[in-house]
Structure formats: structure tokens, C-alpha cells
C-alpha atoms as a PDB file:
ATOM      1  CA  UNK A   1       0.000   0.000   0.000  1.00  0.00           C
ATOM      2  CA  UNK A   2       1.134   3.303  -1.059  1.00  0.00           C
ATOM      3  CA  UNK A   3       2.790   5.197   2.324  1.00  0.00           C
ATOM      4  CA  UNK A   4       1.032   8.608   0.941  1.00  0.00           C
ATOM      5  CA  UNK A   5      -2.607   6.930   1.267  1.00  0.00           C
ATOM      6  CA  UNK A   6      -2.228   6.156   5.266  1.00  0.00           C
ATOM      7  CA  UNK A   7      -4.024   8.242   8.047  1.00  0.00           C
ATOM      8  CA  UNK A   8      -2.424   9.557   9.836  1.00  0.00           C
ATOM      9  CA  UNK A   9      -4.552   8.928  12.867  1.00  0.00           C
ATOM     10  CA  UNK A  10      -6.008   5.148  13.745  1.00  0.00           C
ATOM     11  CA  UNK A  11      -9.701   5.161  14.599  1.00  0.00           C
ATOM     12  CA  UNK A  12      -8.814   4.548  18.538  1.00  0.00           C
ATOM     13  CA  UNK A  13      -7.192   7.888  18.419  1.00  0.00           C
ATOM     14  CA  UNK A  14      -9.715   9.740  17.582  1.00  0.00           C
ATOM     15  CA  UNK A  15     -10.204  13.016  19.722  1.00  0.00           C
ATOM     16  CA  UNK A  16     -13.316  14.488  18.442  1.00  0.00           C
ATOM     17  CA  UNK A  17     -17.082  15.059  19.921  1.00  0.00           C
ATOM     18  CA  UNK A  18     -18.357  11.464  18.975  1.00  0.00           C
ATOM     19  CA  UNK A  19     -21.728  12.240  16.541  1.00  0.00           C
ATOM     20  CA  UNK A  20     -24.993  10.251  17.490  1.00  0.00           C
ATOM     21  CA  UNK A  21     -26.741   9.203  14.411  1.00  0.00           C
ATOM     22  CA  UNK A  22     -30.504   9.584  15.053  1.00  0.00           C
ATOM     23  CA  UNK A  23     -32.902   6.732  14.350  1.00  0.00           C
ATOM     24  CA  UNK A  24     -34.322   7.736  11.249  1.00  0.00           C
ATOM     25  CA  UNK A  25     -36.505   4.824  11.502  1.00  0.00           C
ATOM     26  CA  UNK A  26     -39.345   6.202  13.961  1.00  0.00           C
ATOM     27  CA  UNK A  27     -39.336   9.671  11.590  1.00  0.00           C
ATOM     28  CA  UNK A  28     -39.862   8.014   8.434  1.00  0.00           C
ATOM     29  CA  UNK A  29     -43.129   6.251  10.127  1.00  0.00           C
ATOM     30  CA  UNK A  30     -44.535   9.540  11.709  1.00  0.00           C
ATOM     31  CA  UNK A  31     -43.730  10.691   8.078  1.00  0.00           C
ATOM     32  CA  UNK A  32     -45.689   8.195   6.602  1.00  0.00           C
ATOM     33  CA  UNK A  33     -48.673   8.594   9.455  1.00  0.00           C
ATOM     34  CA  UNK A  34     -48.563  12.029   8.222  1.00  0.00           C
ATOM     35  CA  UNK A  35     -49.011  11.650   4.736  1.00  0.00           C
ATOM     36  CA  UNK A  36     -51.963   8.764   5.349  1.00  0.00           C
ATOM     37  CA  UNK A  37     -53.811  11.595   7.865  1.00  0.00           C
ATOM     38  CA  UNK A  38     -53.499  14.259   5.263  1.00  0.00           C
ATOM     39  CA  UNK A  39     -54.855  11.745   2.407  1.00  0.00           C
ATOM     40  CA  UNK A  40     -57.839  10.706   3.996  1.00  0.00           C
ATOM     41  CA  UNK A  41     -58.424  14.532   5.238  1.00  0.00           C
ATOM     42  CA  UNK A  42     -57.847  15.525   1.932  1.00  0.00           C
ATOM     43  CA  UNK A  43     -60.356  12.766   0.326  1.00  0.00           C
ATOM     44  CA  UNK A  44     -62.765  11.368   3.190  1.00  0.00           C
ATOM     45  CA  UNK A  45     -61.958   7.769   2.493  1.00  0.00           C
ATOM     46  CA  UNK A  46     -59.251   5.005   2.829  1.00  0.00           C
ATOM     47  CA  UNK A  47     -56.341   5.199   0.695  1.00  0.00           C
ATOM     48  CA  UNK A  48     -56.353   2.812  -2.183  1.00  0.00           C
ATOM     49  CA  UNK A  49     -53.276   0.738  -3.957  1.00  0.00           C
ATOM     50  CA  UNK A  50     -54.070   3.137  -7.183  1.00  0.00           C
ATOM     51  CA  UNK A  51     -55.454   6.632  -5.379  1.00  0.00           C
ATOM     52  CA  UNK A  52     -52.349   6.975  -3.541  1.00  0.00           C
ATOM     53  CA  UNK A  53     -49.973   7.335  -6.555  1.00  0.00           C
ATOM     54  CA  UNK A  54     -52.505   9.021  -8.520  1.00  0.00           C
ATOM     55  CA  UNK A  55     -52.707  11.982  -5.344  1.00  0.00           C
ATOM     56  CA  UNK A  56     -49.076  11.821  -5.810  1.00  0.00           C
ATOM     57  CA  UNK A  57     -48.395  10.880  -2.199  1.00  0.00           C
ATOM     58  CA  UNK A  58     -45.304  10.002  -0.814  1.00  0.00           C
ATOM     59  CA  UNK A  59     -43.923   7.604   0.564  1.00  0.00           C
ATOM     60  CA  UNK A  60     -44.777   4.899  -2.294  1.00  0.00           C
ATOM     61  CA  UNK A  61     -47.598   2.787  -1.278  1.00  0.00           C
ATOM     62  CA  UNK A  62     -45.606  -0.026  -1.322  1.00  0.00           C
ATOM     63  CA  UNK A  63     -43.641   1.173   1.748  1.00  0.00           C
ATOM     64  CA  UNK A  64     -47.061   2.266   3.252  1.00  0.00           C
ATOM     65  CA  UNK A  65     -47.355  -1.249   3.305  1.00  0.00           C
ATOM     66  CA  UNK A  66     -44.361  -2.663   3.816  1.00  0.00           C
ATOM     67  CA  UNK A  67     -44.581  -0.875   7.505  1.00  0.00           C
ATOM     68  CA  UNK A  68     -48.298  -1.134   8.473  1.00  0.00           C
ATOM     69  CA  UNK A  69     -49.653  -4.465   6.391  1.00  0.00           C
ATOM     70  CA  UNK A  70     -52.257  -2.191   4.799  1.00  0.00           C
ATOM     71  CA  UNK A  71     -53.747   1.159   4.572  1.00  0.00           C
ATOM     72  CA  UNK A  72     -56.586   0.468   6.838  1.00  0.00           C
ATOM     73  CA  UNK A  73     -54.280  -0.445   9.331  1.00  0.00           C
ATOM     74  CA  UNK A  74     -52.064   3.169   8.583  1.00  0.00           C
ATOM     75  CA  UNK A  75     -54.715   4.643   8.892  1.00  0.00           C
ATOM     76  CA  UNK A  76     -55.705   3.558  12.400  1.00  0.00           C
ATOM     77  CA  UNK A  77     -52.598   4.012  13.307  1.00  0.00           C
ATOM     78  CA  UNK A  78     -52.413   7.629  12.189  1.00  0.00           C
ATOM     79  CA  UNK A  79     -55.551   8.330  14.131  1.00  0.00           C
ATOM     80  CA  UNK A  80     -58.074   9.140  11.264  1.00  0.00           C
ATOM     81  CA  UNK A  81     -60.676   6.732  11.276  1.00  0.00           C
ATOM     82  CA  UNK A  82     -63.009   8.821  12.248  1.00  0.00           C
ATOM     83  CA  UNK A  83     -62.136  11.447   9.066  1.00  0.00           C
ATOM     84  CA  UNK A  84     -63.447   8.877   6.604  1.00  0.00           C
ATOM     85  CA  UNK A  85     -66.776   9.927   4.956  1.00  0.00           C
ATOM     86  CA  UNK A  86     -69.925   7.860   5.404  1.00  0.00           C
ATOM     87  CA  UNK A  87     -68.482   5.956   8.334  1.00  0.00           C
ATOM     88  CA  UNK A  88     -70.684   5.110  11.041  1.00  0.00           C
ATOM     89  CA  UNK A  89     -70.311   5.922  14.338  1.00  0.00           C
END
């Protein structure tokens, strides 16, 4: 290995403020509980596998339901089964 390519400090050396990576996880569900509360405030009924791309929500519906099963299920989650239109009581 070329001498010139070395650091010059090994990673038990380091003397820095150590950085805490967040977990992004837990925001990119409250993201996606977001985005399901605004779509069903926005419409008055459950998301569907074609109205969600077609309102040009994000994330994809397949990561909807990749991390709540189904929309019906995001959408209890998010708190908004009361928003849907027509729903009784």
C-alpha cells in the first residue's frame, strides 16, 4: 500500500465530539402517518393501492405497506378513522 494513502490517525485515536446518528426509523413512520392523515383529510376515504400514486403521495404505497400491512391499518394508526366519509359511528 502506497505510504502517501495512510491516516495519519487510527480510529482509537480519535479526539473528536463522537456524533450520534438519530434513528431515522421512527421519523420516516410519523412521516408516513402524516401523509396517510393528510390523504384521507384531503379525500374522506381510505387510501387505495391506485389513489395513492394518482394523489401523488409520498412515501410509495408499497412502503405504506411494507410498515403497516395495509392502509386500513395506517390509517388507524395515524388516528383518522373517524375522518373517513360515510363511516358510522
Amino acid at each position: 500500500m502506497d505510504p502517501r494513502c495512510r491516516h495519519k490517525h487510527r480510529s482509537g485515536e480519535f479526539e473528536g465530539t463522537p456524533y450520534h446518528v438519530p434513528d431515522v426509523a421512527g421519523d420516516r413512520q410519523e412521516i408516513a402517518l402524516a401523509a396517510v392523515r393528510r390523504f384521507v383529510e384531503q379525500h374522506g376515504c381510505l387510501p387505495t393501492q391506485d389513489s395513492w400514486p394518482v394523489a401523488r403521495m409520498t412515501p410509495y404505497e408499497r412502503t405504506v405497506h411494507k410498515m403497516f400491512d395495509s392502509f386500513r391499518a395506517a390509517v388507524e394508526a395515524a388516528g383518522a378513522l373517524d375522518l373517513i366519509s360515510g363511516r358510522p359511528d
